[in-house]
N, C-alpha and C. Protein backbone atom coordinates (compact mmCIF):
# COMPACT_ATOMS: atom_id res chain seq x y z
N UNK A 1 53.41 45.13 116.64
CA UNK A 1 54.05 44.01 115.97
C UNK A 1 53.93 42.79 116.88
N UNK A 2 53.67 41.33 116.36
CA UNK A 2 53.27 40.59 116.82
C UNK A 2 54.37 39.73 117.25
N UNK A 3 55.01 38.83 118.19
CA UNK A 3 56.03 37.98 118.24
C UNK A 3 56.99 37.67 117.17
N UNK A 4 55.93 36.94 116.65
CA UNK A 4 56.55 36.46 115.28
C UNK A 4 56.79 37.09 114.36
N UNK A 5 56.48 38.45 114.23
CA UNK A 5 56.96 39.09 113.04
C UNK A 5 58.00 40.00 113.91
N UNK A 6 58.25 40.43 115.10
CA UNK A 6 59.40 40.75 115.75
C UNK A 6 60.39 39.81 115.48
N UNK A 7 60.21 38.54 116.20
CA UNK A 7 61.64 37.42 115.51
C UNK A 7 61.93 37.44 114.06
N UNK A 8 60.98 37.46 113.06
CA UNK A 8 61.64 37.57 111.67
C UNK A 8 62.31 38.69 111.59
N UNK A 9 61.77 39.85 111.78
CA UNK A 9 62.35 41.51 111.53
C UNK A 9 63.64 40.97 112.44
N UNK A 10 64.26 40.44 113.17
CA UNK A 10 65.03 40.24 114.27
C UNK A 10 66.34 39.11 113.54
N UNK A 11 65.52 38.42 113.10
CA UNK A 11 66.41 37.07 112.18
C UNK A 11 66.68 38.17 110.58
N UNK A 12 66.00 39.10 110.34
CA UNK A 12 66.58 39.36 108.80
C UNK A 12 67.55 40.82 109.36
N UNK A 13 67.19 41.23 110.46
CA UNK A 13 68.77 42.43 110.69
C UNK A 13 70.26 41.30 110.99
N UNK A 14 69.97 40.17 111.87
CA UNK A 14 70.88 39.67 112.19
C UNK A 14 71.79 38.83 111.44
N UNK A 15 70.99 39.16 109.67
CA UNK A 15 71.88 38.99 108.44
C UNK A 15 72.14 39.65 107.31
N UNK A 16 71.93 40.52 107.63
CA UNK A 16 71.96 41.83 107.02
C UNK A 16 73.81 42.32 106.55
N UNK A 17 73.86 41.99 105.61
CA UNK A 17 75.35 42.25 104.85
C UNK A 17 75.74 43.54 105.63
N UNK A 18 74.99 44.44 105.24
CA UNK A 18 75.36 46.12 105.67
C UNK A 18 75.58 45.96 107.28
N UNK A 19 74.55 45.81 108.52
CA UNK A 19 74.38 45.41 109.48
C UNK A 19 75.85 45.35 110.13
N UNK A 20 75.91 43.69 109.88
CA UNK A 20 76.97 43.25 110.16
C UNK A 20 78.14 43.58 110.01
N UNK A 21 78.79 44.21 108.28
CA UNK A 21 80.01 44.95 108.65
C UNK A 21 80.02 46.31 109.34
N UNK A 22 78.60 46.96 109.65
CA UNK A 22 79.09 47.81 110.18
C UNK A 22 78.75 47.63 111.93
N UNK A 23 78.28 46.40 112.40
CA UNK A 23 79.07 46.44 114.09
C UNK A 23 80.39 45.57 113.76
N UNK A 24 80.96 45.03 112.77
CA UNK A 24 82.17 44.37 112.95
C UNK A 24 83.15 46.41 112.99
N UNK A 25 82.47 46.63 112.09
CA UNK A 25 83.89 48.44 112.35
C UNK A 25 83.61 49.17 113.57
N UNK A 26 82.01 48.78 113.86
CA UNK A 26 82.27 49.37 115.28
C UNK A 26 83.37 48.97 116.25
N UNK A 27 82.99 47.85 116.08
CA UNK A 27 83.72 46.94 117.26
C UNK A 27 85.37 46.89 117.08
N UNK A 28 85.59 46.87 116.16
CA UNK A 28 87.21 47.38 115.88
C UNK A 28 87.82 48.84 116.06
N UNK A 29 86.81 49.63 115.45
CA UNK A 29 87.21 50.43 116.06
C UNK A 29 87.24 51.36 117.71
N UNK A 30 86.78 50.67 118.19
CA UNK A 30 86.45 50.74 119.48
C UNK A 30 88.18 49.89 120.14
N UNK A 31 88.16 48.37 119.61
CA UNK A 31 89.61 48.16 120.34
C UNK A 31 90.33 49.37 119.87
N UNK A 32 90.57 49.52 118.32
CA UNK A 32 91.97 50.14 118.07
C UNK A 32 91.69 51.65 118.72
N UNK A 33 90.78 52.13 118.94
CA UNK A 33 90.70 53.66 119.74
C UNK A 33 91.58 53.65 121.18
N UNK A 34 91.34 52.57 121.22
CA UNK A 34 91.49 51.83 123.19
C UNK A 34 93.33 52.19 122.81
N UNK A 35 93.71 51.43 122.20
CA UNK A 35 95.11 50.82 121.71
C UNK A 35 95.50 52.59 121.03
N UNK A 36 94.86 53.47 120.58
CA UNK A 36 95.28 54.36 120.16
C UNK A 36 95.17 55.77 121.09
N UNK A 37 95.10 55.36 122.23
CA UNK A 37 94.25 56.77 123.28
C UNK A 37 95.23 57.61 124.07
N UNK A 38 96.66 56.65 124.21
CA UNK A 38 97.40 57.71 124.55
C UNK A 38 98.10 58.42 123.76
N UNK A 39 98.16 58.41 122.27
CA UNK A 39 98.60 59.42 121.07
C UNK A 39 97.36 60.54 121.16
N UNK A 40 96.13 60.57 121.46
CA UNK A 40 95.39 61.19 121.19
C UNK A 40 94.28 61.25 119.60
N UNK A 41 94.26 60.05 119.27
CA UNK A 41 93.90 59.70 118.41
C UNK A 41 92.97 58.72 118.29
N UNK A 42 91.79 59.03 117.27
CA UNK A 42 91.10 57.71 117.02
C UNK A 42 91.61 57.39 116.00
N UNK A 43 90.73 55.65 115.59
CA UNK A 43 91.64 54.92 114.25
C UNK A 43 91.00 55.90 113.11
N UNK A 44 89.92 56.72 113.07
CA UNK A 44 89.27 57.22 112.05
C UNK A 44 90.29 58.34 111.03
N UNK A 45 90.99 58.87 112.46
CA UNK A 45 92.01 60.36 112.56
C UNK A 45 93.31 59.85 112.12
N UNK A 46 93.67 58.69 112.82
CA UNK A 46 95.27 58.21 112.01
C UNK A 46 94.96 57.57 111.28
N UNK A 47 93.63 56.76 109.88
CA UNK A 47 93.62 56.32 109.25
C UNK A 47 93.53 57.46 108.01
N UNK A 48 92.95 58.96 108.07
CA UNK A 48 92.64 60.07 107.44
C UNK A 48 94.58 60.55 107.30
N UNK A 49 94.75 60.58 108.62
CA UNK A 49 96.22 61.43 108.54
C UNK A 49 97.18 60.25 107.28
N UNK A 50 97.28 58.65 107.39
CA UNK A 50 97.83 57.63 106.96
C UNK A 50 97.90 58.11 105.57
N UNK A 51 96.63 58.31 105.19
CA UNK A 51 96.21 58.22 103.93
C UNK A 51 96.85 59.08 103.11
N UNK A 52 96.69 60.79 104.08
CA UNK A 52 96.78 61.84 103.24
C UNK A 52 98.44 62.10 102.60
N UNK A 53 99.29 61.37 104.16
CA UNK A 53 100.76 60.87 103.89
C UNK A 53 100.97 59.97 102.56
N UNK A 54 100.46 59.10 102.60
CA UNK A 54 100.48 58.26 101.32
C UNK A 54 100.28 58.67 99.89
N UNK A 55 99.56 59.90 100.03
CA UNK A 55 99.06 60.89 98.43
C UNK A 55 99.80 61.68 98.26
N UNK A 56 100.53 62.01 99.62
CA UNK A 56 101.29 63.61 99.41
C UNK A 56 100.41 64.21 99.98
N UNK A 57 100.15 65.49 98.86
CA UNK A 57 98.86 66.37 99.46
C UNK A 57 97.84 66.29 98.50
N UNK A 58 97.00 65.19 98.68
CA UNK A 58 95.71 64.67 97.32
C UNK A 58 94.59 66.10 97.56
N UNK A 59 94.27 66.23 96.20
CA UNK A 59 92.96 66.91 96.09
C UNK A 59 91.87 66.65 96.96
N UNK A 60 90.87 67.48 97.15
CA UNK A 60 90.12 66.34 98.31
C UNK A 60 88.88 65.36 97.63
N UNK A 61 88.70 65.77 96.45
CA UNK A 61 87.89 64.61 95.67
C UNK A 61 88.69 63.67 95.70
N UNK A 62 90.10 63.32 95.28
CA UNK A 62 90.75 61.79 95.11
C UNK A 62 91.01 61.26 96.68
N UNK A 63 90.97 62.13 97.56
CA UNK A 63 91.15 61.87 98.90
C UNK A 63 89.67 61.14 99.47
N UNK A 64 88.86 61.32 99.11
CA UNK A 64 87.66 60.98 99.51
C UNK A 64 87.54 59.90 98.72
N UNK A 65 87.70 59.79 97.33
CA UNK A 65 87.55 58.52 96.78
C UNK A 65 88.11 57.45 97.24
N UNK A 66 89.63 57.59 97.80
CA UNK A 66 90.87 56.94 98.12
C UNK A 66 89.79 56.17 99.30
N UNK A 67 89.48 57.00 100.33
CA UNK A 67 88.74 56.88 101.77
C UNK A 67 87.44 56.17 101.60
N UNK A 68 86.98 55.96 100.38
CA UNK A 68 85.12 55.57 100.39
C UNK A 68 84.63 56.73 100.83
N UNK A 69 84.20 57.93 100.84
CA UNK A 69 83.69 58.68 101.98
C UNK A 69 83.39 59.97 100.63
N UNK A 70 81.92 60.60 101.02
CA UNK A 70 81.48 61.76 100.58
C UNK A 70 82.30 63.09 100.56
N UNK A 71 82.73 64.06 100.07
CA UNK A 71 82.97 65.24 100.62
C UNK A 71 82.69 65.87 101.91
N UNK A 72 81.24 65.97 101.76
CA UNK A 72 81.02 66.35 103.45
C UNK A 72 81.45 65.47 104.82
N UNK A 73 81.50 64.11 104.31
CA UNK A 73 82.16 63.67 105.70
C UNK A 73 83.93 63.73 105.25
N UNK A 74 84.44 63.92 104.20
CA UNK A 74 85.67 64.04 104.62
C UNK A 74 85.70 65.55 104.85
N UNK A 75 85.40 66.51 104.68
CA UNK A 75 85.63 67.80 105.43
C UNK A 75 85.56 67.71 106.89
N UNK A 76 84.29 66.62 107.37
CA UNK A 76 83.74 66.98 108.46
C UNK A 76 84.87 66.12 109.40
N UNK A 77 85.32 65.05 109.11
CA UNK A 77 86.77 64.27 109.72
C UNK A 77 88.06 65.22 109.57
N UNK A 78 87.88 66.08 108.44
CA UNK A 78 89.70 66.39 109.06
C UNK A 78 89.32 68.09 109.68
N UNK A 79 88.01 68.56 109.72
CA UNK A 79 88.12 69.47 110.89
C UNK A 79 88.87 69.58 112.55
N UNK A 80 88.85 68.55 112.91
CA UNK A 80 89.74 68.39 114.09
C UNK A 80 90.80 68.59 114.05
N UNK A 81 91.53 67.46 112.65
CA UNK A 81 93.17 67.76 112.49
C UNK A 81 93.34 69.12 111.82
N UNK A 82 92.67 69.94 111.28
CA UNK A 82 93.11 71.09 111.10
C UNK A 82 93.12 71.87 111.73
N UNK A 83 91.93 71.50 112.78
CA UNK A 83 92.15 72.83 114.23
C UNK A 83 93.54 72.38 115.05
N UNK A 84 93.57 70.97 115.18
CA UNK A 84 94.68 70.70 116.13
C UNK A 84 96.44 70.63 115.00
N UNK A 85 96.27 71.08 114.35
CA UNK A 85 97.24 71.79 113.26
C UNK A 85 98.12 70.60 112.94
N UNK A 86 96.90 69.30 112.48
CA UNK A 86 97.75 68.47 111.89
C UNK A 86 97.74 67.85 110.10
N UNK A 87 97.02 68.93 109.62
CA UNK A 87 96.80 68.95 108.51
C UNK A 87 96.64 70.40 108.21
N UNK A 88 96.29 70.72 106.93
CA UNK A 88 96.32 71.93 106.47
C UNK A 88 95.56 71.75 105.25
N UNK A 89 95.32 72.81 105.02
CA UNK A 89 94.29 73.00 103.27
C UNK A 89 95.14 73.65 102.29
N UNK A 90 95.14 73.31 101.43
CA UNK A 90 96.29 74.45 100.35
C UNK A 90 95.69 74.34 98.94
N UNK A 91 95.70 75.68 98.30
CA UNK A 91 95.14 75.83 97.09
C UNK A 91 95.49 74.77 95.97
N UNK A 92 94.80 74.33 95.40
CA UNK A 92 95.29 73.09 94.46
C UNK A 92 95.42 73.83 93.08
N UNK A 93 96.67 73.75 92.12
CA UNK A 93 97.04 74.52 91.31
C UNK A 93 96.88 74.39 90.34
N UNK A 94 96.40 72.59 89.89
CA UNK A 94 95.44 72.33 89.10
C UNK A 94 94.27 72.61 88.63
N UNK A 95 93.31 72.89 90.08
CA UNK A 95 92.33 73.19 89.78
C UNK A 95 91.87 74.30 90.65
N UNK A 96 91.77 75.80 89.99
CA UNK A 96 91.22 76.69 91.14
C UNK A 96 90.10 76.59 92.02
N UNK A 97 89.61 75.59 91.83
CA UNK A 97 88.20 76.13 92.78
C UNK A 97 88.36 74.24 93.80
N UNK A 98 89.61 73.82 93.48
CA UNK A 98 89.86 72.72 94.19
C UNK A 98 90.54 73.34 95.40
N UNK A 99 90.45 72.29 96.47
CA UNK A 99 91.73 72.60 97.61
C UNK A 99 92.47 71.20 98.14
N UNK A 100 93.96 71.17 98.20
CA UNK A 100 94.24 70.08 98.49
C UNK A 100 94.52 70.04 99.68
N UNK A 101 94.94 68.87 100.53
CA UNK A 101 95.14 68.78 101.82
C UNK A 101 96.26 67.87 102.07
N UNK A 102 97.24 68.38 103.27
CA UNK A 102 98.70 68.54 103.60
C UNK A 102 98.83 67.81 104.90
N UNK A 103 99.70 67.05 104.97
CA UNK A 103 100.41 66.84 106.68
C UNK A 103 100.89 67.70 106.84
N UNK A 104 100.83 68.63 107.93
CA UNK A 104 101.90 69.80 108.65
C UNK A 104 103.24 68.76 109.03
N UNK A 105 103.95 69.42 109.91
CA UNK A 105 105.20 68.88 110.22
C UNK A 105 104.25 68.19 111.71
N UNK A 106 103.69 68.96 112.41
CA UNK A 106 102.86 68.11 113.61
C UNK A 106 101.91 66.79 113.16
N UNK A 107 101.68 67.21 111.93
CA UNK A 107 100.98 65.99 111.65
C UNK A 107 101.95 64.69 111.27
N UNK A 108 102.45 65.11 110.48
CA UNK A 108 104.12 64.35 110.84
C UNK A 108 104.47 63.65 111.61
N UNK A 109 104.42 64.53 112.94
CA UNK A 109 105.20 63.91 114.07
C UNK A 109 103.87 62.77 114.35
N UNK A 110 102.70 63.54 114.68
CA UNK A 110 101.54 62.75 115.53
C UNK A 110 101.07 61.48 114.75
N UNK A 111 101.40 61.30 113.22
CA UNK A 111 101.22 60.08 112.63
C UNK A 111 102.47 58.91 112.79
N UNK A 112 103.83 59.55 112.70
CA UNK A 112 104.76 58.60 113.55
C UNK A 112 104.40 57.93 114.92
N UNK A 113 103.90 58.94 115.63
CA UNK A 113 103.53 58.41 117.09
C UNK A 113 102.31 57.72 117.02
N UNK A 114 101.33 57.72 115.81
CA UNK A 114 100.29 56.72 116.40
C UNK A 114 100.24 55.91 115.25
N UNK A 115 101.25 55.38 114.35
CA UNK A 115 101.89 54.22 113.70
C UNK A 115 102.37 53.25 114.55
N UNK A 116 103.31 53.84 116.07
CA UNK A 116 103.47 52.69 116.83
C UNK A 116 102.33 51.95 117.24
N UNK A 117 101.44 53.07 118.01
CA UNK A 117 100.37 51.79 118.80
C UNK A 117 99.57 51.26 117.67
N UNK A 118 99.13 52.13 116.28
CA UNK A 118 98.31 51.30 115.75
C UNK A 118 98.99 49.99 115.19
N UNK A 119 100.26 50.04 114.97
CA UNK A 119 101.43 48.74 115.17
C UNK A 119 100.65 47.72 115.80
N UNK A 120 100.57 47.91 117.23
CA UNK A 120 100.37 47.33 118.31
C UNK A 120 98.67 46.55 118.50
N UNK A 121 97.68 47.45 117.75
CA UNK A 121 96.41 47.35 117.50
C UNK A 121 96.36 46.00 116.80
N UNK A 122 97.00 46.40 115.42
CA UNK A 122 97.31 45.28 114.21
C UNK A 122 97.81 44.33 114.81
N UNK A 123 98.81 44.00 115.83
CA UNK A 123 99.04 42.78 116.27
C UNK A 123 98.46 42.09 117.35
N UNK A 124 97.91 43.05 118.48
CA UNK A 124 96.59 42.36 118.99
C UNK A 124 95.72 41.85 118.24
N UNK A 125 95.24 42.76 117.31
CA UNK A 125 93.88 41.84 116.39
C UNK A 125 94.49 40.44 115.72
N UNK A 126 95.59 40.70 115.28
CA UNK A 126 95.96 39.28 113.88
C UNK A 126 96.07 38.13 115.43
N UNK A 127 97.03 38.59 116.72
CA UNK A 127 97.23 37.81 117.38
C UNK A 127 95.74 36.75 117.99
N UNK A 128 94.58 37.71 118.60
CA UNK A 128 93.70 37.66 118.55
C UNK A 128 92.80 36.69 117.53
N UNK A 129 93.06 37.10 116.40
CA UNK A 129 91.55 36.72 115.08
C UNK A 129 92.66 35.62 114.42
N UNK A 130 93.99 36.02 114.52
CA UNK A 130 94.88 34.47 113.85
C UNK A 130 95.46 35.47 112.10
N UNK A 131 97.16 35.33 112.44
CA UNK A 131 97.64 36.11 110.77
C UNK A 131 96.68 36.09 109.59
N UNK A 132 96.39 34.78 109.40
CA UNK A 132 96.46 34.03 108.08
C UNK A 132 94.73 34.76 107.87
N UNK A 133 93.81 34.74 109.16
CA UNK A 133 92.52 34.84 108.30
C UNK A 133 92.29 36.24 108.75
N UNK A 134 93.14 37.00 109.14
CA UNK A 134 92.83 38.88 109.29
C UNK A 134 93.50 39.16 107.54
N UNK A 135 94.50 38.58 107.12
CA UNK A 135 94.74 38.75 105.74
C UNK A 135 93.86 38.29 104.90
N UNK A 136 92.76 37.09 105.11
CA UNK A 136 91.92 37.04 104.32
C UNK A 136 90.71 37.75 104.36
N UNK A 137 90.36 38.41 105.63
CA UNK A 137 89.56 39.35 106.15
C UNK A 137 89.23 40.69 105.18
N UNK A 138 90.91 41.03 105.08
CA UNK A 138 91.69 42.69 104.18
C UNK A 138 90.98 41.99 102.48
N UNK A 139 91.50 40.45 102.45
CA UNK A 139 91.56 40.36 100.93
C UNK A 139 90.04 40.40 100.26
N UNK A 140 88.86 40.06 101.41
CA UNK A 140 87.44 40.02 101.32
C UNK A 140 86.97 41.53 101.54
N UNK A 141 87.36 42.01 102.58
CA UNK A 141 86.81 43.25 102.43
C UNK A 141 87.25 44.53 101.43
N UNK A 142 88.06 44.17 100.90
CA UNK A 142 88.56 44.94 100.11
C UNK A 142 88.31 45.03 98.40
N UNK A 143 87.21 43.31 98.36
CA UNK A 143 86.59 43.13 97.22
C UNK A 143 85.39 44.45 97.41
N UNK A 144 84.82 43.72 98.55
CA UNK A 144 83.57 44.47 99.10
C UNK A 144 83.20 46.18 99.01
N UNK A 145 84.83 46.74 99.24
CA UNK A 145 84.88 48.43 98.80
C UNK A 145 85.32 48.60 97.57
N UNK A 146 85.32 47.60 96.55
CA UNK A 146 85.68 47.48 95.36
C UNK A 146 84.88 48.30 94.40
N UNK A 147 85.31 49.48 93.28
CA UNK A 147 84.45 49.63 92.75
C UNK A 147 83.85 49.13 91.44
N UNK A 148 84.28 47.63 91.78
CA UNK A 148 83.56 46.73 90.73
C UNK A 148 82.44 46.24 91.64
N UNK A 149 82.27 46.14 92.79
CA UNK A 149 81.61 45.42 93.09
C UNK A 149 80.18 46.84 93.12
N UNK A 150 80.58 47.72 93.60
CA UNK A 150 80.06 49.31 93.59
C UNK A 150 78.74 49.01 92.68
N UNK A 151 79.74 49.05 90.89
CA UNK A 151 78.89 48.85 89.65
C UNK A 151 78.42 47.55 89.60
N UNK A 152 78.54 46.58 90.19
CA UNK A 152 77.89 45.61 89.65
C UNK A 152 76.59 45.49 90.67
N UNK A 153 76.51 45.66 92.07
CA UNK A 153 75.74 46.54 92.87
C UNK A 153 74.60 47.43 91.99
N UNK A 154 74.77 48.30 91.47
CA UNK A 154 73.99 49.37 91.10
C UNK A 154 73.42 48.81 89.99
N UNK A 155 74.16 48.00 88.96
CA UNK A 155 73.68 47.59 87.64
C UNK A 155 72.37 46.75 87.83
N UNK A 156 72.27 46.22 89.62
CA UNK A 156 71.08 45.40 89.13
C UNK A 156 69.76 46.02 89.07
């Protein structure tokens, strides 16, 4: 590859929609891991545990939908918390060949405890990036995992 077609290939990653939000989640998640390390937790693990609190105990198809995320990577994320016995699997009674997934009482505890620092994460960053445009940040990216935007994406 010749100079110049290195700098273009170089100028079209360095605007690259996909690209870019995903070193902006690197890079966040990297502070909030920092901010989350003496719970024993990454943001990936108390954002999975957050969630599953928030459903109750969701099926793991609506759990994955909830998350953006395939089946296989949500199995493959809450393997940890189920070895470290902060979640659980339980037969879903709706659907036999479903399984839903549970906070234990440890998971319980370990999502109280890393609600504080991720507390603390959230207010470094807003303090950091400024209230007003980390809320417009949530209100943009949240078009972005939209699944209107999904279908209108695919429709073209």
């Amino acid at each position: 590859m010749n100079t110049s077609n290195k700098q273009h290939s170089s100028a079209a990653v360095s605007v690259c929609n996909g690209a870019a939000l995903r070193k902006a989640t690197r890079r966040l998640s990297q502070l909030y891991d920092t901010v989350l390390a003496p719970c024993g937790l990454k943001l990936s693990q108390h954002s999975t545990l957050a969630h599953i609190d928030r459903a109750g105990a969701p099926n793991m198809s609506d759990l994955a939908k909830d998350m953006v995320l395939d089946r296989s990577a949500l199995s493959h994320n809450l393997k940890p918390l189920e070895r470290d016995g902060f979640v659980e699997s339980l037969p879903d009674e709706t659907d036999k060949r479903g399984r839903r997934v549970a906070l234990t009482p440890a998971g319980k505890k370990k999502l109280a405890e890393s609600k504080a620092l991720w507390n603390e994460a959230q207010m470094r960053f807003e303090n950091a990036y400024g209230a007003a445009r980390a809320s417009k940040l949530r209100a943009l990216l949240a078009e972005v995992y939209s699944d209107e935007l999904e279908q209108s994406f695919l429709d073209e």
